[in-house]
Protein backbone atom coordinates (compact mmCIF):
# COMPACT_ATOMS: atom_id res chain seq x y z
CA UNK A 1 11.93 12.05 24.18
CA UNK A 2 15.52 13.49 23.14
CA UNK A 3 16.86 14.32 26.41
CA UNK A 4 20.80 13.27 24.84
CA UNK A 5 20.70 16.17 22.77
CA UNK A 6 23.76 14.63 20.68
CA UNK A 7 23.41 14.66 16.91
CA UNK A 8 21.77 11.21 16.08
CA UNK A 9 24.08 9.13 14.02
CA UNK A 10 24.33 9.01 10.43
CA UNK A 11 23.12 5.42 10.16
CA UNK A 12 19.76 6.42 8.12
CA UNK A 13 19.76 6.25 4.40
CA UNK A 14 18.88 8.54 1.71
CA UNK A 15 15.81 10.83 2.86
CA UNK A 16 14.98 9.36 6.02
CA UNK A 17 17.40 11.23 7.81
CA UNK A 18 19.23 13.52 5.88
CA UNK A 19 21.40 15.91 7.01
CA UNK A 20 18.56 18.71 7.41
CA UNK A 21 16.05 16.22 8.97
CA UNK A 22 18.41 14.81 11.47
CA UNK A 23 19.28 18.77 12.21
CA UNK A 24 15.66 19.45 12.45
CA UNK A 25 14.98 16.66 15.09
CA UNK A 26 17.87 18.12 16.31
CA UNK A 27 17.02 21.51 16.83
CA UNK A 28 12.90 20.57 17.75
CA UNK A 29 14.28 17.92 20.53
CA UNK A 30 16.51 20.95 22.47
CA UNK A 31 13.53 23.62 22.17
CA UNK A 32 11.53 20.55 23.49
CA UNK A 33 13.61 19.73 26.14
CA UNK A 34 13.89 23.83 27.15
CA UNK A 35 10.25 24.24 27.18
CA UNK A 36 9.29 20.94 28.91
CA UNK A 37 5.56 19.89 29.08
CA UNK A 38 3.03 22.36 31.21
CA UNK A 39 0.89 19.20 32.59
CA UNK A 40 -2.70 19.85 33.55
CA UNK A 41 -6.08 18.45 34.25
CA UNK A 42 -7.31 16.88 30.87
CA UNK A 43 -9.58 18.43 28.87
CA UNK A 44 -13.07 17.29 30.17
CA UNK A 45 -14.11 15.65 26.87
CA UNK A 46 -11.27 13.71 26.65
CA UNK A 47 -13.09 11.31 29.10
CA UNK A 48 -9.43 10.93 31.13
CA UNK A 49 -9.75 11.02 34.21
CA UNK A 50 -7.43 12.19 37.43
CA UNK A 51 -5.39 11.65 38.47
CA UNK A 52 -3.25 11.47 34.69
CA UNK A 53 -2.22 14.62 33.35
CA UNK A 54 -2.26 15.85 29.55
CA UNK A 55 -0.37 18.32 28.26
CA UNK A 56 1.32 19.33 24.96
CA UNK A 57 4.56 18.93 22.75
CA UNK A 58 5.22 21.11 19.75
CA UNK A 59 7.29 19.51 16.81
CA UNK A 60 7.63 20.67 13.11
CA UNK A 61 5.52 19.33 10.31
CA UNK A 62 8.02 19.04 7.91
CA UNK A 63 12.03 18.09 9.94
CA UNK A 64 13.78 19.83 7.27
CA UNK A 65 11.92 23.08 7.78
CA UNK A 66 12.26 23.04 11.63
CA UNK A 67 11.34 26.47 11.79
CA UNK A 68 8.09 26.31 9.13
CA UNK A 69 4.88 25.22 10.15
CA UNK A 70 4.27 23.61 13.65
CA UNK A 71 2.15 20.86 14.79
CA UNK A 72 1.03 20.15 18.60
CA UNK A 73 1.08 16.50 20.06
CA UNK A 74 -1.16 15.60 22.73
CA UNK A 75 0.23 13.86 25.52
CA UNK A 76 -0.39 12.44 28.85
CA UNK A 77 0.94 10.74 32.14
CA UNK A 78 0.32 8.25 34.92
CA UNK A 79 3.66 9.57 37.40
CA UNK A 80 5.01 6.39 38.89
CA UNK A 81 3.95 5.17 42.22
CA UNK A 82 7.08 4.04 43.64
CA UNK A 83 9.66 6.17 46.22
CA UNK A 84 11.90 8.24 44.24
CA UNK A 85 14.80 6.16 44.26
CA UNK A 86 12.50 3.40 42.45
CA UNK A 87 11.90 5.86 39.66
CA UNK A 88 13.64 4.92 36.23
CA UNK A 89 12.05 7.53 34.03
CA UNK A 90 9.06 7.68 31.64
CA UNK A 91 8.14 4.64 29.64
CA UNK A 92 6.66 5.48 26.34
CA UNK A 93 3.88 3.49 24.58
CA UNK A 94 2.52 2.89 20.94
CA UNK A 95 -0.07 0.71 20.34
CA UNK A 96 -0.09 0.70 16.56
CA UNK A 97 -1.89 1.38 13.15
CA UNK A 98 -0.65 3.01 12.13
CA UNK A 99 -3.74 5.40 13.20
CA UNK A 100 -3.94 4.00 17.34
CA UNK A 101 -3.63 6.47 20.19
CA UNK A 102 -1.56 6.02 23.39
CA UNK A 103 -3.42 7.80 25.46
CA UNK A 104 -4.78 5.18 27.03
CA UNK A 105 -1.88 3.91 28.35
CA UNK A 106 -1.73 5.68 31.59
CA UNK A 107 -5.10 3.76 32.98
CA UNK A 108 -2.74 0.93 33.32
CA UNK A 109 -1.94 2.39 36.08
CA UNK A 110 -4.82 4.16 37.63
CA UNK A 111 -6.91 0.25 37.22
CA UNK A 112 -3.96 -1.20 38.46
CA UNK A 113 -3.28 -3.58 36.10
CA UNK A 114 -1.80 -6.34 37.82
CA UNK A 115 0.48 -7.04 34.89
CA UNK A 116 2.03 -3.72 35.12
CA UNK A 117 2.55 -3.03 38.87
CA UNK A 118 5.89 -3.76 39.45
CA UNK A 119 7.21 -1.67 36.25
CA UNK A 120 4.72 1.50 37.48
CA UNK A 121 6.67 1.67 40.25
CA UNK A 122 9.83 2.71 38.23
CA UNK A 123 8.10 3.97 35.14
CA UNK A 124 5.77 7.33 34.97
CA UNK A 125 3.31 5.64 32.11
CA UNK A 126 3.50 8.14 28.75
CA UNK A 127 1.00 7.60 26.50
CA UNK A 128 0.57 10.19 22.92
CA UNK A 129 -1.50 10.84 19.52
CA UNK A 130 0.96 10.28 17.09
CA UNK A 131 0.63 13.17 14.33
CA UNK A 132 -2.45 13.37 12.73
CA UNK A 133 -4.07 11.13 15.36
CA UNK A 134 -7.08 11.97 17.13
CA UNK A 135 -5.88 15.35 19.22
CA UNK A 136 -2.46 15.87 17.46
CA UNK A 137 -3.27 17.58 13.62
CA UNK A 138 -6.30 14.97 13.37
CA UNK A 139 -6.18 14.37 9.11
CA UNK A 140 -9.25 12.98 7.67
CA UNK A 141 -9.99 11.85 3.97
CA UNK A 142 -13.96 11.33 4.18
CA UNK A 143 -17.04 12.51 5.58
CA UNK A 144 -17.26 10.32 9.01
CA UNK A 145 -21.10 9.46 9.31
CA UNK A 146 -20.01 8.42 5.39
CA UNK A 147 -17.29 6.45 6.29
CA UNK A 148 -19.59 4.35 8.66
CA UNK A 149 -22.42 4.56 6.63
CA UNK A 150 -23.71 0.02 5.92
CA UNK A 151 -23.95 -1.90 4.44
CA UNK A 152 -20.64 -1.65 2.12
CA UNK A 153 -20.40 -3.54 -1.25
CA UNK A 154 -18.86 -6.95 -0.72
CA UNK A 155 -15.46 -7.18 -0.84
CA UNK A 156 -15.53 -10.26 -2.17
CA UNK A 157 -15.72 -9.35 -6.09
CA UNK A 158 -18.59 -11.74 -8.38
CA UNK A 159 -17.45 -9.57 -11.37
CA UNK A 160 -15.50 -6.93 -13.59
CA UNK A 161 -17.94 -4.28 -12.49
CA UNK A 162 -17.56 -5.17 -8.49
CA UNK A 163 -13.56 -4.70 -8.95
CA UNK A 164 -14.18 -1.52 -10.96
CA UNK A 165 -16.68 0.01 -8.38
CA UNK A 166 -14.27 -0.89 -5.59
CA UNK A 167 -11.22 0.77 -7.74
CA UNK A 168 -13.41 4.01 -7.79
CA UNK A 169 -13.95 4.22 -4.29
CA UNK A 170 -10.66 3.58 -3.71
CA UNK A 171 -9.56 6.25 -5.92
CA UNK A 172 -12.26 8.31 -4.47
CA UNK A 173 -10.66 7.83 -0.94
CA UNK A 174 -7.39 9.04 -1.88
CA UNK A 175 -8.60 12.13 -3.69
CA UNK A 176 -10.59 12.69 -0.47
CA UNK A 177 -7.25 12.80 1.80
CA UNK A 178 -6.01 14.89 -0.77
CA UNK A 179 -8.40 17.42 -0.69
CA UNK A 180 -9.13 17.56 3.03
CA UNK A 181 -5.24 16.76 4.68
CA UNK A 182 -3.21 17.48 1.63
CA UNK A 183 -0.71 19.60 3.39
CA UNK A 184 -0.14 16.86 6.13
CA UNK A 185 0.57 13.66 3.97
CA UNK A 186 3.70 14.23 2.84
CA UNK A 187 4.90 14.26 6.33
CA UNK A 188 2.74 11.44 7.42
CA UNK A 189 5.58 8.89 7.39
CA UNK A 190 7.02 6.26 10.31
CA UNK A 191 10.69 8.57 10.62
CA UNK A 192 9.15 11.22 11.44
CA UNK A 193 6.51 9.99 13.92
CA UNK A 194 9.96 8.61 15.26
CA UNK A 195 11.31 11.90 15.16
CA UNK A 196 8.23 13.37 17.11
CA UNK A 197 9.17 10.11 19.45
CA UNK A 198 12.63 12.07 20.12
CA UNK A 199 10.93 15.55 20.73
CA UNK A 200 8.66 13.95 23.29
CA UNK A 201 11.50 11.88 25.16
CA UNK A 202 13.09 15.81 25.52
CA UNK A 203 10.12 17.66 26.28
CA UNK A 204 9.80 14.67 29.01
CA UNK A 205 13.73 15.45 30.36
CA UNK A 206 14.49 12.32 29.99
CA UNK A 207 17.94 11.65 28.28
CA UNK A 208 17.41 8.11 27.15
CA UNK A 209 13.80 6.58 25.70
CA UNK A 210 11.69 3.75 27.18
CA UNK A 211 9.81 2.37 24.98
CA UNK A 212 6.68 -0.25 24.61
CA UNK A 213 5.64 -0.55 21.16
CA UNK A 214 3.03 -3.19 20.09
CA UNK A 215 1.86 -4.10 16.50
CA UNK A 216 2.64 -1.21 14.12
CA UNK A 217 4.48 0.29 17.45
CA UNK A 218 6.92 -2.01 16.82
CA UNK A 219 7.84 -0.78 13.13
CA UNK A 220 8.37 2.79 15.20
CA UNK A 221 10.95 1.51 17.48
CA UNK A 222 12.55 -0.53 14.84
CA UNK A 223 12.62 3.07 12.90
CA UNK A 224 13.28 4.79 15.84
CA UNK A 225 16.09 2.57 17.23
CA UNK A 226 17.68 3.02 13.61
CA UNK A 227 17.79 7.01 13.58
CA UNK A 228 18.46 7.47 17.13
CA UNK A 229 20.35 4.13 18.83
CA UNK A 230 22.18 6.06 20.98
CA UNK A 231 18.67 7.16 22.37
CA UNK A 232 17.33 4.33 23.43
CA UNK A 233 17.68 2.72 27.22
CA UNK A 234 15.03 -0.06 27.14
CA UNK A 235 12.75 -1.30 24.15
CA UNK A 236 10.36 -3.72 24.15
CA UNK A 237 8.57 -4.60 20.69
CA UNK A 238 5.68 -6.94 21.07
CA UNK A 239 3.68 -8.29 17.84
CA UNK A 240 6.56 -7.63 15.40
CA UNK A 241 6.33 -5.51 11.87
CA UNK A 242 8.73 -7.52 9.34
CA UNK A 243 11.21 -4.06 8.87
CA UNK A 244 12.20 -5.64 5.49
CA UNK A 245 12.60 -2.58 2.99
CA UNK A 246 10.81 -4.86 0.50
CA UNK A 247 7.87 -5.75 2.88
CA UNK A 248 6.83 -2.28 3.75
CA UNK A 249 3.66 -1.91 3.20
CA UNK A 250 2.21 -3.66 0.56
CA UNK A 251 3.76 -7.15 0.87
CA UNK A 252 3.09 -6.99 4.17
CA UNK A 253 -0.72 -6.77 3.50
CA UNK A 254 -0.23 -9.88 1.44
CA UNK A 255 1.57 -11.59 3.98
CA UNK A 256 -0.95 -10.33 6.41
CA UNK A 257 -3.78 -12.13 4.41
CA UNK A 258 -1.78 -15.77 4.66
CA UNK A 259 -1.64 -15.21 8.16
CA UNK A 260 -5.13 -14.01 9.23
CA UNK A 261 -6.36 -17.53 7.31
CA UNK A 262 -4.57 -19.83 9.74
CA UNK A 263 -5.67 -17.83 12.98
CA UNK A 264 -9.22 -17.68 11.57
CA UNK A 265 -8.78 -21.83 11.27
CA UNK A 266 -7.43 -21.92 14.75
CA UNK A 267 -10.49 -20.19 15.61
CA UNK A 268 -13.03 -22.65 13.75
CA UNK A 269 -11.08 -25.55 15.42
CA UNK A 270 -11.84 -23.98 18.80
CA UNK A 271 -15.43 -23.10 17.97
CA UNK A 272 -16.00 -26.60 16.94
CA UNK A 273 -14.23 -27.87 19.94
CA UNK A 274 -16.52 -26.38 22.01
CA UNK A 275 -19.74 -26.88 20.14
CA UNK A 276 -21.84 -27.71 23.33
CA UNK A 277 -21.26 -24.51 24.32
CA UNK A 278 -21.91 -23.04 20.68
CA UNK A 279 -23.95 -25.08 18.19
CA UNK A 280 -22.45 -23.86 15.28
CA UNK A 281 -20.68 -27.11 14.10
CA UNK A 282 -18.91 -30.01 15.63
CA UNK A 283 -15.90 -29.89 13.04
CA UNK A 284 -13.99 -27.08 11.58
CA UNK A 285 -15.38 -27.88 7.96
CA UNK A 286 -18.72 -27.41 9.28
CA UNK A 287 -18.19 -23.94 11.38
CA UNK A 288 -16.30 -22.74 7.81
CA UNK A 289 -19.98 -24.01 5.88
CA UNK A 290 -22.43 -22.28 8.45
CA UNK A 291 -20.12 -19.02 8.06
CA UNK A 292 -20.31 -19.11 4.61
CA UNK A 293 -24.00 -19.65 4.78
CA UNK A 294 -23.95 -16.48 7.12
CA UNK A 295 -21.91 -14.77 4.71
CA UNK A 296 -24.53 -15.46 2.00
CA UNK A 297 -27.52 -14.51 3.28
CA UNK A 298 -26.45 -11.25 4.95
CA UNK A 299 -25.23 -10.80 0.77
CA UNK A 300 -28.74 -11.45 -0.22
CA UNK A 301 -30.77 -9.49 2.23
CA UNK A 302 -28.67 -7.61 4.58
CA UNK A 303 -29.31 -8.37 8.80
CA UNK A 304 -31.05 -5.71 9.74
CA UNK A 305 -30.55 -4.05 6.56
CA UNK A 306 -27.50 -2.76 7.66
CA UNK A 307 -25.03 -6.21 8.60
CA UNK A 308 -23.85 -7.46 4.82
CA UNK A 309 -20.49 -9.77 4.21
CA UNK A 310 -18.12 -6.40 4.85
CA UNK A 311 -19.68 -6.02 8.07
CA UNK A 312 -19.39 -9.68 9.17
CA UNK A 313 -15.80 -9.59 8.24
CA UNK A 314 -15.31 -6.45 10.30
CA UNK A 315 -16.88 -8.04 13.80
CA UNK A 316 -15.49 -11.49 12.78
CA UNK A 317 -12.48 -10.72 12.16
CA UNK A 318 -11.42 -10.05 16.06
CA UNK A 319 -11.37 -12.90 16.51
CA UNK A 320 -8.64 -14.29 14.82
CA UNK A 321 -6.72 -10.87 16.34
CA UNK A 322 -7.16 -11.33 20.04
CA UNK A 323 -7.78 -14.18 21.58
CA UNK A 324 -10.27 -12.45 24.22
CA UNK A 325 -12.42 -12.35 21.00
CA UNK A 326 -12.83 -16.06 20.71
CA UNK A 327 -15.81 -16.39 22.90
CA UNK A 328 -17.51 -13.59 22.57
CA UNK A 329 -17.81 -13.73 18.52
CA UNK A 330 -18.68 -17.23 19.43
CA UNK A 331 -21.64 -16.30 21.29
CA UNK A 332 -22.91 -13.51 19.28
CA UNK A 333 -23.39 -15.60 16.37
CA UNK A 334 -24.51 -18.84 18.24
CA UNK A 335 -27.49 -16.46 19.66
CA UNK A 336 -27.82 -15.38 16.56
CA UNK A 337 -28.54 -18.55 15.38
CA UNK A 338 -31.17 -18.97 17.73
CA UNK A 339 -33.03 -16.08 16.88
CA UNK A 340 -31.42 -12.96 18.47
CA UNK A 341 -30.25 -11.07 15.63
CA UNK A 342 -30.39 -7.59 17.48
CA UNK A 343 -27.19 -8.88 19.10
CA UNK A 344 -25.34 -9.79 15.85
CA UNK A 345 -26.22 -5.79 14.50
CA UNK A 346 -25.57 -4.44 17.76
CA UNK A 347 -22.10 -5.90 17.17
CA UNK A 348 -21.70 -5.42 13.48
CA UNK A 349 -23.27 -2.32 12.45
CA UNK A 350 -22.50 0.95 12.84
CA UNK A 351 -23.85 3.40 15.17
CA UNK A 352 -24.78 6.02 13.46
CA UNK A 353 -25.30 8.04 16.27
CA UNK A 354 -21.93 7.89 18.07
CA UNK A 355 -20.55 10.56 16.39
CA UNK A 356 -17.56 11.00 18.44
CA UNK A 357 -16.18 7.51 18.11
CA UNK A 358 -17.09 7.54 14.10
CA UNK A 359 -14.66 10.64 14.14
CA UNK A 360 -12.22 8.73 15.87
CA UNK A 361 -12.53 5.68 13.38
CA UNK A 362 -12.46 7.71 10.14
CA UNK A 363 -9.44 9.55 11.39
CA UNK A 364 -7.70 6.35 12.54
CA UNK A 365 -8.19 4.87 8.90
CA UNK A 366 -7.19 8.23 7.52
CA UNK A 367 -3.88 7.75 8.72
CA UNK A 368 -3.70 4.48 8.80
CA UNK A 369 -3.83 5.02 4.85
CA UNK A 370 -1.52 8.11 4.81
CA UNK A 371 1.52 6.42 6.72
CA UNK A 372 1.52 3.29 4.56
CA UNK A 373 0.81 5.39 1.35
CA UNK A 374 3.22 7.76 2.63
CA UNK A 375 6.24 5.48 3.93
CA UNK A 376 7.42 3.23 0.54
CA UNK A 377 6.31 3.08 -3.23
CA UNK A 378 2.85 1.27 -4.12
CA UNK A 379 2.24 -0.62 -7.18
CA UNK A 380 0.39 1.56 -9.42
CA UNK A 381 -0.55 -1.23 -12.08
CA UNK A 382 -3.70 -2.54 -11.50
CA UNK A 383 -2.62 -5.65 -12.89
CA UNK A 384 -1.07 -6.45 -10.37
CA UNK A 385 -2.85 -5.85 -7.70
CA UNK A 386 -5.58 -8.06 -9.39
CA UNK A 387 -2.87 -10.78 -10.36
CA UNK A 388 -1.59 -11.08 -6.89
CA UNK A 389 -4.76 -10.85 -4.54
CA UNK A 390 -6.68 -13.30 -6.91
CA UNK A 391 -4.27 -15.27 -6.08
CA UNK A 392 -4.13 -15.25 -2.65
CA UNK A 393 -8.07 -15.22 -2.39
CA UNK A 394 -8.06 -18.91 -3.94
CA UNK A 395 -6.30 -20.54 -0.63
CA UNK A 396 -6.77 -17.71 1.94
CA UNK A 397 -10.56 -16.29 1.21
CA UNK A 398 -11.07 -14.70 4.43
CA UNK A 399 -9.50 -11.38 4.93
CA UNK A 400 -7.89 -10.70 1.19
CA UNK A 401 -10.14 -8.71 -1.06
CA UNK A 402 -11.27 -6.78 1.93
CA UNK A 403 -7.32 -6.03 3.08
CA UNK A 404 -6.77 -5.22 -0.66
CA UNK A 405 -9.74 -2.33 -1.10
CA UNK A 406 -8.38 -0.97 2.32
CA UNK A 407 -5.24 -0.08 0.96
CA UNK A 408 -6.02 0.22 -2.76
CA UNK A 409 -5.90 4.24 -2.11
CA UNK A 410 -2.17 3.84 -1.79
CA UNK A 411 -2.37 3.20 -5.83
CA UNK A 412 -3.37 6.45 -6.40
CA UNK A 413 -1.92 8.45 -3.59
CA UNK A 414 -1.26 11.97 -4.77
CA UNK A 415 1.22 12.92 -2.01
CA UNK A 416 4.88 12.12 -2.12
CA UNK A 417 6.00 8.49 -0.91
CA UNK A 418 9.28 7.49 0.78
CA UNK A 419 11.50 4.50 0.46
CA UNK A 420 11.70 2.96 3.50
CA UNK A 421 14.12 2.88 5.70
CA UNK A 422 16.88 -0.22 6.14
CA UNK A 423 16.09 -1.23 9.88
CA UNK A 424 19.46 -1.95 11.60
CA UNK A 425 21.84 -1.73 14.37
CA UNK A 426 23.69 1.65 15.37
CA UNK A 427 26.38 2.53 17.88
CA UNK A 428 25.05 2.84 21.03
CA UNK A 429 21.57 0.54 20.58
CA UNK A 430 21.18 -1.49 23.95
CA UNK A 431 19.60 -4.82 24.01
CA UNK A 432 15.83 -4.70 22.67
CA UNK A 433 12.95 -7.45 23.87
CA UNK A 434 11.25 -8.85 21.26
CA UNK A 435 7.83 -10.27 22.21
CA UNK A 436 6.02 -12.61 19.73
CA UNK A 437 3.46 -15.48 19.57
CA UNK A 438 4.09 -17.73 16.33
CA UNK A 439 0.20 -18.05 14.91
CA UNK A 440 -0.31 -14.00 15.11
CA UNK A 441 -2.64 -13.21 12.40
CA UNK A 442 -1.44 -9.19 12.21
CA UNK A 443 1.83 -9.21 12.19
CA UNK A 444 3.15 -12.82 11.30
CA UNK A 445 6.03 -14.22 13.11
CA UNK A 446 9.03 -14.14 10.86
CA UNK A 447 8.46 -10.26 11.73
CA UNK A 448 9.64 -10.79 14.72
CA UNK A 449 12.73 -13.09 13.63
CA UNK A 450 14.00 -10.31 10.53
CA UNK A 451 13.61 -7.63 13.58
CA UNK A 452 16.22 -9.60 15.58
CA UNK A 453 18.39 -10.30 13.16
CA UNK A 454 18.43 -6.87 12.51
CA UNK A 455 19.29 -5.45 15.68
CA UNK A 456 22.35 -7.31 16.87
CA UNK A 457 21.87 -8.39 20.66
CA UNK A 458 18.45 -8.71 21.07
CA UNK A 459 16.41 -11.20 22.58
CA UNK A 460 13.75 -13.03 21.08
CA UNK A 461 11.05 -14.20 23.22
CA UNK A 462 8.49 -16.80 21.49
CA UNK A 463 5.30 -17.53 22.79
CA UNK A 464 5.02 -21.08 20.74
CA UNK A 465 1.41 -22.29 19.56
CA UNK A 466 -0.10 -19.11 20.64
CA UNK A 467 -1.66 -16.43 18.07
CA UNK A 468 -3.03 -13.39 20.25
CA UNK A 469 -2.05 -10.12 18.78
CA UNK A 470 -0.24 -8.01 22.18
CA UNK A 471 1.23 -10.56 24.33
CA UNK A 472 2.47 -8.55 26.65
CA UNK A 473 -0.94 -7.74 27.68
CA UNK A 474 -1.90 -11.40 28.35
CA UNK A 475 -1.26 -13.52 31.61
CA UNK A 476 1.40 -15.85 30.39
CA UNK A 477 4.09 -15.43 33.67
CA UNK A 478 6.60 -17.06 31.77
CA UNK A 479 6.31 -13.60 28.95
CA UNK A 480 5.37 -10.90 32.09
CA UNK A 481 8.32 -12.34 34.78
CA UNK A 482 10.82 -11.66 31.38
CA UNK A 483 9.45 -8.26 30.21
CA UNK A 484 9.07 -7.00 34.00
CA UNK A 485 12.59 -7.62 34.65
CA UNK A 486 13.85 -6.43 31.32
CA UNK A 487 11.95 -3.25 31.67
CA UNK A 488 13.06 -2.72 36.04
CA UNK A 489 17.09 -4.25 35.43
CA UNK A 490 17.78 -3.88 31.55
CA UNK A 491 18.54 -7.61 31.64
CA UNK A 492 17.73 -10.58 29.53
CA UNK A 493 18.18 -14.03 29.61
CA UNK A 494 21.68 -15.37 27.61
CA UNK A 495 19.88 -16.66 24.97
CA UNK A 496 16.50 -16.63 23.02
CA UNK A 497 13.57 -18.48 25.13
CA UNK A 498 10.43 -20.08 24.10
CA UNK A 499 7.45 -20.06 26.45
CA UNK A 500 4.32 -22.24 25.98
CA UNK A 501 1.56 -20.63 25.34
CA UNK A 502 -1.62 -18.71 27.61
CA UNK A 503 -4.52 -20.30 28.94
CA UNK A 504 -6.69 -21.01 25.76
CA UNK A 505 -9.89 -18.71 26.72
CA UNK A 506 -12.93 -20.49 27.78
CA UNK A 507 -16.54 -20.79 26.32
C-alpha cells in the first residue's frame, strides 16, 4: 500500500521508525510496488469463493534487516463494480485483535451488502492476514485441540491457590509462544503490521491508502497515519483504540473491564425489558441473580461436563459486544431454562472436532498475545496486577479476572517489547472519520475522543446511547449517508455530529 514511494516522514519516535526501519519500509514498499500482486483463484480450502482473487505480498520480518528473512502476506480482492471512471482505488480493511483476518472483507461485495454498494462502486474491496495471522507466518503458542480443551478453571479466583494456578498457566502460555514462534515475536508489533500496511498499498499500485479499520484496526491507522501521513487519502476508524502511550495495552484492558460492565447492564435492562419474550427476570437485579445462579451451578457440576463459568463468560459475553447478540444469548439461555441444555453447550463449548476453526482460534489468541506483549512494557510485579484487578473485580465482576489471565502472559513475555508509539498528526495527513457509539464495551469512547484530538482535522462522528462494537456495519443512515460520502468525495461535515442511535434489536 506504498504506491508514494517518498521517504515517510520523520514524525515517529525512538524505535518505531528509526532511520533503518523507515528505510526498510522504504526499500520493501518499491520492490512491492515493482513486483505487484500475481492474483489468482483462491486456494480451494480457503472456502473463498469467485469471483475474489488471492494472491501474495512479500515484506521483511524484521524492517531494519530489509534484506534478512522474508515473510508472505496473504491477500485478496473484490475489483469494484463501477465504470472505470467511478473507480477510486483499493480500500483496505482491518477488522481487529489484534489476531482478526481481513479476508473476509471482499464478500461485502460479492453478498451485496446493501451498506456498501455505493462505495464498491469506487473501491476494489482489499481484505489481508496481518503477519502471523492465519495464512501470513501463522505463530502459535499452544497445542490447539489444548487450547479449546473445557471446561477451564474459573476465572473468578476463591483463593491463593486459584491465582497461583492461573499465574502458571499464564506463564506456561508465554513460554509456549516462546518455544513454538520465538523468532516471530519480536517483530509482532502494531508499526510494523503498519509497515506491511505500506508494502501492500504498493504491491496494490496505488499511491495513496484507503483505509477501514474497526476495533484494534483502528490503533493500525492511528499507527499507520503517524509513520506514513503523507500516505494516506481516506481513513475511516470505527470503534476507537485510546492511542494514549500510557494506555497501550495494559490500561486499556483495565479500562476495557469498566466498560464491558455497563454494556453487560444495558444488556440485563433489555433482557428484563423484554421478559415475556424471555423469562429470565422482570428487572435487571433479577436477570444479574439468575446469571449468577447460572454461573454457580455450571461451577459446581459443569453443563454437559464441558460448559463451566469460563465458558459462560465466553458465549455471554457477545452480547455486551454486538448488539446482534442481544437476542440470541437471550434465547439460548431462556431455552435453557426450560430444559434444552444441548442448545446452551452447542453454544458454549468447544467443538472438539472442528479442527480447522480451533487452529484459527489458537492462532488468533497467539497473536493477539504477541502484539500487545510485543507493542509497550507490561507490569512484571505481580502485585500489581493483583492490587489493581481486585480492585476492579469489586464494582465491575463480569469480564475482569477473565481479561486479566488473558493477558497475564504479557508478564512474563520473553521476547523484546516496544514503547509505543505517540499517535499524532504529520504533514500531509488528510481528514480521518472517526466512527464511535458512546456505551461500546471494547473499545470505550474517550478512545475515540484522544484519537481526534490527536489527529488535527478530523471528524468525530458519535452514535449517542448506542454500544454496538462496528458501527459502520449497522443500519443507522444517519452513520452510513456520512461514511459513504466521506469514503466516494473525501468530505465531511464542518463540524463534529452526533447521530441517535440504531434500531434497538428485537426479541
Amino acid at each position: 500500500m506504498a504506491g508514494a514511494i517518498s521517504a515517510p516522514a520523520a514524525t515517529a519516535d525512538g524505535r518505531h521508525h528509526s532511520g533503518s526501519e523507515a528505510r526498510g519500509a522504504q526499500l520493501a514498499a518499491a520492490r512491492a510496488a515493482r513486483a505487484g500482486i500475481d492474483w489468482a483463484d483462491c486456494p480451494a480450502d480457503w472456502a473463498i469463493a469467485k469471483p475474489i482473487q488471492c494472491g501474495w505480498v512479500t515484506v521483511p520480518l524484521d524492517y531494519a534487516k530489509p534484506d534478512g528473512k522474508q515473510i508472505r502476506l496473504a491477500v485478496d480482492r473484490h475489483v469494484s463494480t463501477g465504470t472505470s471512471s467511478e473507480r477510486q482505488g483499493a480500500l483496505i480493511y482491518n477488522p481487529g485483535g489484534p489476531g482478526g483476518s481481513g479476508m473476509a472483507f471482499p464478500k461485502r461485495i460479492a453478498t451485496k451488502s446493501p451498506l456498501w454498494v455505493n462505495t464498491a462502486k469506487a473501491y476494489d474491496f482489499v481484505g489481508f492476514d496481518p503477519r502471523g495471522v492465519g495464512h501470513s507466518a501463522p505463530i502459535s503458542c499452544i497445542d490447539p485441540q489444548e487450547f479449546v480443551k473445557a471446561p477451564k478453571a474459573d476465572p473468578v479466583p476463591d483463593s491463593e491457590a486459584d491465582k497461583s494456578a492461573q499465574r502458571k498457566l499464564a506463564a506456561e502460555y508465554a513460554d509456549g509462544c516462546a518455544e513454538r514462534s520465538g523468532e516471530m515475536l519480536p517483530h509482532m508489533t502494531t508499526p510494523n503490521t503498519a509497515r506491511d500496511l505500506d508494502v501492500i498499498r504498493a504491491a496494490l499500485g496505488e499511491k495513496k491508502l484507503n483505509y477501514l479499520g474497526v476495533s484494534y484496526g483502528t490503533y493500525l491507522g492511528a499507527v499507520y497515519g503517524t509513520l506514513f501521513p503523507s500516505h494516506v487519502r481516506r481513513m475511516v476508524v470505527d470503534s476507537v483504540v485510546n492511542p494514549a502511550k500510557d494506555n497501550i495495552w495494559y490500561q486499556a484492558n483495565l479500562n476495557q473491564d469498566i466498560a464491558f460492565q455497563k454494556r453487560w447492564d444495558d444488556w440485563k435492562t433489555w433482557v428484563a425489558a423484554n421478559d415475556a419474550s424471555f423469562h429470565i427476570g422482570d428487572t435487571p437485579q433479577k436477570v444479574e441473580q439468575e446469571w449468577l445462579k447460572l454461573r454457580a451451578a455450571a461451577k459446581k457440576s459443569p453443563i454437559g461436563g464441558v460448559v463451566g463459568p469460563a465458558e459462560l463468560i465466553g458465549f455471554f459475553q457477545s452480547a455486551p459486544y454486538y448488539d446482534s447478540a442481544w437476542a440470541p444469548t437471550a434465547r439460548t439461555w431462556s431455552a435453557y431454562r426450560a430444559g434444552d441444555t444441548q442448545a446452551l453447550i452447542d453454544a458454549a463449548a468447544p467443538d472438539l472436532s472442528d479442527t480447522a476453526g480451533n487452529i484459527r482460534s489458537e492462532n488468533s489468541n497467539a497473536v493477539y498475545t504477541a502484539v500487545e506483549c510485543a507493542d509497550a512494557k507490561w507490569p512484571t510485579s505481580w502485585q500489581k496486577w493483583d492490587r489493581d484487578n481486585s480492585r476492579l473485580h469489586r464494582d465491575y465482576p463480569f469480564m475482569t479476572w477473565s481479561n486479566a489471565w488473558m493477558n497475564l502472559p504479557c508478564a512474563t513475555w520473553q521476547a523484546e517489547q516496544q514503547t509505543p508509539l505517540d499517535v499524532r498528526t504529520g504533514k500531509g495527513l488528510p481528514p480521518v472519520l472517526i466512527v464511535q457509539s458512546t456505551r461500546d464495551a471494547a473499545t470505550p469512547y474517550e478512545g475515540a475522543v484522544e484519537l481526534h484530538k490527536r489527529f488535527k482535522g478530523s471528524r468525530l462522528i458519535t452514535e449517542e446511547g448506542a454500544g454496538s462494537h462496528g458501527v459502520t456495519g449497522l443500519v443507522n443512515p444517519c452513520i452510513n449517508e456520512r461514511v459513504d460520502s466521506y469514503l466516494l468525495t473525501g468530505n465531511t461535515d464542518r463540524r463534529d455530529v452526533t447521530c441517535t442511535p440504531h434500531a434497538t434489536p428485537k426479541p
